[in-house]
N, C-alpha and C. Protein backbone atom coordinates (compact mmCIF):
# COMPACT_ATOMS: atom_id res chain seq x y z
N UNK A 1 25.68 -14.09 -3.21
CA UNK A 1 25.93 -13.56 -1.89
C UNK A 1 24.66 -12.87 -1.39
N UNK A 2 24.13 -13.38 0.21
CA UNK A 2 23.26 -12.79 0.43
C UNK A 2 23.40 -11.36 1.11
N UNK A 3 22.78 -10.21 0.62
CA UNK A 3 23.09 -9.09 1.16
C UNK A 3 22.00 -8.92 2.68
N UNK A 4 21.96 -8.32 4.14
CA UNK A 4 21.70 -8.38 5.18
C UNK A 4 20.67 -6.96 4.64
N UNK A 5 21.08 -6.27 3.59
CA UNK A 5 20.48 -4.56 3.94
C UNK A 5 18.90 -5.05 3.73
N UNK A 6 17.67 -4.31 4.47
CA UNK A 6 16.51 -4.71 3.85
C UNK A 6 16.05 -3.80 2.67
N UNK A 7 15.40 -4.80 1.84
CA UNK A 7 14.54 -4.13 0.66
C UNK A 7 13.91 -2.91 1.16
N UNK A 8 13.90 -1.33 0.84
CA UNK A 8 12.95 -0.94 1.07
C UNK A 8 12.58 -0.35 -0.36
N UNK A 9 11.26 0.13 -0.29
CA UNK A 9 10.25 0.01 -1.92
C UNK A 9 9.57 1.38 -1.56
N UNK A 10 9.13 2.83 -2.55
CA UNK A 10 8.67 3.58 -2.92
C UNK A 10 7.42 3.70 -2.96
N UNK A 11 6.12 4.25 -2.82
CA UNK A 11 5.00 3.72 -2.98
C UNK A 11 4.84 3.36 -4.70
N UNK A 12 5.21 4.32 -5.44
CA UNK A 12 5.07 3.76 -6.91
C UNK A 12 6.21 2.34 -6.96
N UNK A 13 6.99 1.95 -6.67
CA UNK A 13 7.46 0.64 -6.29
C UNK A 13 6.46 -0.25 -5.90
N UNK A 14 5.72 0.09 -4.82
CA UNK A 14 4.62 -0.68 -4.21
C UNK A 14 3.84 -1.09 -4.96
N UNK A 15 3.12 0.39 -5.67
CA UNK A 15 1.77 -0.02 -6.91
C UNK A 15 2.29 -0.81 -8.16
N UNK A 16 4.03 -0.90 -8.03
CA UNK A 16 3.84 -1.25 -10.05
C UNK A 16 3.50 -2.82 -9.44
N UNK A 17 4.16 -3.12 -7.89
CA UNK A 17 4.27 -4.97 -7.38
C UNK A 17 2.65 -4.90 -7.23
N UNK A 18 1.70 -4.36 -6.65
CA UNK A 18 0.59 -4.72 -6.76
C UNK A 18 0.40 -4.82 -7.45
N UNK A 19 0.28 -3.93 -8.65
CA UNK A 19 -0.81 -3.64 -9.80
C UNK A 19 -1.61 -2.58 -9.56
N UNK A 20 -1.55 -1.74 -8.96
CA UNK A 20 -2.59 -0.38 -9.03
C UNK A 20 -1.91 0.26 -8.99
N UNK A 21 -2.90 1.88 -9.67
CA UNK A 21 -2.30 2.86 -9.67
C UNK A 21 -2.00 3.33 -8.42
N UNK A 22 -0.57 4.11 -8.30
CA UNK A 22 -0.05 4.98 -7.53
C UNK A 22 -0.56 5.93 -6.28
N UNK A 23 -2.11 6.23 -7.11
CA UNK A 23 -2.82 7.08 -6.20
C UNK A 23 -3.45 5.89 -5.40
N UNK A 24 -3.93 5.09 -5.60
CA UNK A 24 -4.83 4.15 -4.44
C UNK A 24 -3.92 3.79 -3.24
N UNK A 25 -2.29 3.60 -3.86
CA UNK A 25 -1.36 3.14 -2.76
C UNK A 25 -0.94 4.64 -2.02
N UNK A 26 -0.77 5.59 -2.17
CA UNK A 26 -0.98 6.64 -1.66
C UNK A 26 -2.32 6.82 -0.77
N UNK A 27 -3.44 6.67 -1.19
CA UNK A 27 -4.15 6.70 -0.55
C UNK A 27 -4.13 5.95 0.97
N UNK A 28 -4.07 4.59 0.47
CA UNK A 28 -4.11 3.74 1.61
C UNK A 28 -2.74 4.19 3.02
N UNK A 29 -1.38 4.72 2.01
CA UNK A 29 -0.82 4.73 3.15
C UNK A 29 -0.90 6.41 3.78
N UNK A 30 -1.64 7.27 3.17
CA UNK A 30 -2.35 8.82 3.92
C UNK A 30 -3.50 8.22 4.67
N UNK A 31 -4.45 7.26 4.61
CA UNK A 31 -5.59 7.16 5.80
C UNK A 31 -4.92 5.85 6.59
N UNK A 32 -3.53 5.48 6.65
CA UNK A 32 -3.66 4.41 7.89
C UNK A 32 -2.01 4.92 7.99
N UNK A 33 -1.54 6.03 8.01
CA UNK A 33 -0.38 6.66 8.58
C UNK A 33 -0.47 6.29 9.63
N UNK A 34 -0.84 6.14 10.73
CA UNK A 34 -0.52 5.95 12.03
C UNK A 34 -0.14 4.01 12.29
N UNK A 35 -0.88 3.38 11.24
CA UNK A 35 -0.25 2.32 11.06
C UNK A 35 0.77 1.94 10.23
N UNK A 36 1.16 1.84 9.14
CA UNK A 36 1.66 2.13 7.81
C UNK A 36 2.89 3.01 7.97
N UNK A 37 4.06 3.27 8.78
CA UNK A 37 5.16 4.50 8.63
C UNK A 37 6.05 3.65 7.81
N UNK A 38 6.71 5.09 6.64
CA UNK A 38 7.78 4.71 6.36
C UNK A 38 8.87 4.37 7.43
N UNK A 39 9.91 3.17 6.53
CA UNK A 39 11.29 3.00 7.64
C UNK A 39 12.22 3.88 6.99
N UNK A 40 12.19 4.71 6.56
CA UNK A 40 13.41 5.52 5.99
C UNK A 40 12.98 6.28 4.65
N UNK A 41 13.75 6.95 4.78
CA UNK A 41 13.48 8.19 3.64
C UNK A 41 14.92 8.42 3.06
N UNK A 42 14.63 8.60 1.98
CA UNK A 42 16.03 8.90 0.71
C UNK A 42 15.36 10.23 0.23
N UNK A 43 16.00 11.08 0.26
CA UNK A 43 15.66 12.71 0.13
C UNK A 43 14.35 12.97 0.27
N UNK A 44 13.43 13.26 -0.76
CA UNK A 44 11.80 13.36 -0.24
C UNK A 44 11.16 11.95 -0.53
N UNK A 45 11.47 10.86 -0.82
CA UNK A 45 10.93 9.54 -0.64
C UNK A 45 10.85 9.10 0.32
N UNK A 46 9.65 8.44 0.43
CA UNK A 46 9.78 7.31 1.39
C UNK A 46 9.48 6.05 1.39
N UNK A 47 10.31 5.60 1.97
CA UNK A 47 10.82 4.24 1.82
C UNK A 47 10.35 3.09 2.81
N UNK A 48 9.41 1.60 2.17
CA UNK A 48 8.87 0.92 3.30
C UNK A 48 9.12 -0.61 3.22
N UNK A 49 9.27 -0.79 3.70
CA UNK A 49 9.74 -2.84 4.58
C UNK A 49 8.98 -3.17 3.69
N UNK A 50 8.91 -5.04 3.90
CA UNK A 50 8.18 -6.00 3.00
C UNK A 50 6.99 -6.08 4.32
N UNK A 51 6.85 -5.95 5.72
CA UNK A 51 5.47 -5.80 6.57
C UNK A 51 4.57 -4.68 5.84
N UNK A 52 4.96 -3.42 5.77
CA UNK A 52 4.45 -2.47 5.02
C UNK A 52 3.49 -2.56 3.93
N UNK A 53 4.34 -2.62 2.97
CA UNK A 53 4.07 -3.50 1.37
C UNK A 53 2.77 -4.73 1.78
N UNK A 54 2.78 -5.18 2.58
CA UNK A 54 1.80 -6.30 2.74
C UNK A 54 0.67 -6.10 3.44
N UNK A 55 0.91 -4.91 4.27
CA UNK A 55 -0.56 -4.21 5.08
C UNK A 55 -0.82 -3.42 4.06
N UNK A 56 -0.49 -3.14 2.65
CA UNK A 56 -1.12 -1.94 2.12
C UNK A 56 -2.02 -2.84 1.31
N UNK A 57 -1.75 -4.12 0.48
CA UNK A 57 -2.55 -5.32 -0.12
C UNK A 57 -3.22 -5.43 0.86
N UNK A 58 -3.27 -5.86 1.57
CA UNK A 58 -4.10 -6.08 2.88
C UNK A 58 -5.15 -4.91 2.87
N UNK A 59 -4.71 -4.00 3.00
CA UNK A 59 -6.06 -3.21 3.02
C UNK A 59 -6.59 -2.48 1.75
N UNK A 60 -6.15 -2.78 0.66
CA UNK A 60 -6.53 -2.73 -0.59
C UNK A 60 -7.62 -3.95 -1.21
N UNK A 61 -7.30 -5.26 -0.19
CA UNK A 61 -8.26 -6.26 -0.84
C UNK A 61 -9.53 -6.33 -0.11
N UNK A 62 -9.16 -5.37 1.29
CA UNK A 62 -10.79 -4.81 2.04
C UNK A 62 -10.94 -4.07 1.61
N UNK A 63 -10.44 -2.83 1.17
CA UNK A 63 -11.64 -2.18 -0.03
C UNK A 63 -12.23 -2.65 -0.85
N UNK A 64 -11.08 -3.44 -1.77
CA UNK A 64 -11.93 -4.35 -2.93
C UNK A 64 -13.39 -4.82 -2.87
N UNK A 65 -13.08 -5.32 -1.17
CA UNK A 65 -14.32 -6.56 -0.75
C UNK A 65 -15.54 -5.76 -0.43
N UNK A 66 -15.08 -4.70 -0.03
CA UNK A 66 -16.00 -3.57 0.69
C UNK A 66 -16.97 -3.09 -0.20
N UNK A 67 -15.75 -3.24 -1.51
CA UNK A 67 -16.60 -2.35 -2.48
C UNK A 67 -17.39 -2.96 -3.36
N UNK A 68 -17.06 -4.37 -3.38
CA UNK A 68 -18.02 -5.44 -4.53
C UNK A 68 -19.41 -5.53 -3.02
N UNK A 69 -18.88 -5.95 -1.62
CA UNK A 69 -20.28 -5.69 -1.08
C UNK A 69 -21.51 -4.47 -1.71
N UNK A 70 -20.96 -3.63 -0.77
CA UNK A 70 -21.76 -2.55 -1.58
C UNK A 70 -22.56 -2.66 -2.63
N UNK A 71 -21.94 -2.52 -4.02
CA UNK A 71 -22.48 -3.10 -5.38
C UNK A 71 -23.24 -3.67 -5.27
N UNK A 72 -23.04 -5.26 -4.60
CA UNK A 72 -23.91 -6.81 -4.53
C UNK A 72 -25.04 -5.83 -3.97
N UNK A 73 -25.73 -4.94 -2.94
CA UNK A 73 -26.51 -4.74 -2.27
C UNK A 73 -27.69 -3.93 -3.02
N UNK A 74 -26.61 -2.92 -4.01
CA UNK A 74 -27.29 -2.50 -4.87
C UNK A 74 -27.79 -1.12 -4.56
N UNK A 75 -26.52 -0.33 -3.54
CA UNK A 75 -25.87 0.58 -3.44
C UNK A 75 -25.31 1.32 -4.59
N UNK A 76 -25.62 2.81 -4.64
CA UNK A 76 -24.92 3.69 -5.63
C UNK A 76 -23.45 4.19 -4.83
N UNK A 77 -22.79 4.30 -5.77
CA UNK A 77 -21.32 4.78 -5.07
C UNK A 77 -21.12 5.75 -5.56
């Protein structure tokens, strides 16, 4: 039976489906809050869609990219 309710996911939910730690997905969704809102909150959680979840990869694999640039250039970080 298909249920109608949507998935919503935790940021440590988020990081275990990525693969990173907790703090990077935190991170990403404290500097793009104005893009990035939770859809709901369960006591002090908050809780986000599968769009969400996919802008936070999304801007986790431009850091990534950002950050092997850098490196390649031969930039100290």
């Amino acid at each position: 039976m298909v249920n109608g309710a949507p998935q919503l996911q935790t940021p440590g939910v988020i990081a275990d489906e990525l693969g990173v730690p907790v703090s990077r997905v935190l991170y990403v969704l404290q500097k793009r809050s104005h893009d990035i809102r939770p859809i709901g909150r369960a006591g002090v959680l908050r809780l986000y869609d599968r769009a969400a979840v996919e802008m936070v990869r999304n801007e986790l694999q431009t850091m990534d990219q950002r950050h092997l640039v850098v490196n390649q250039e031969g930039r100290r970080d």
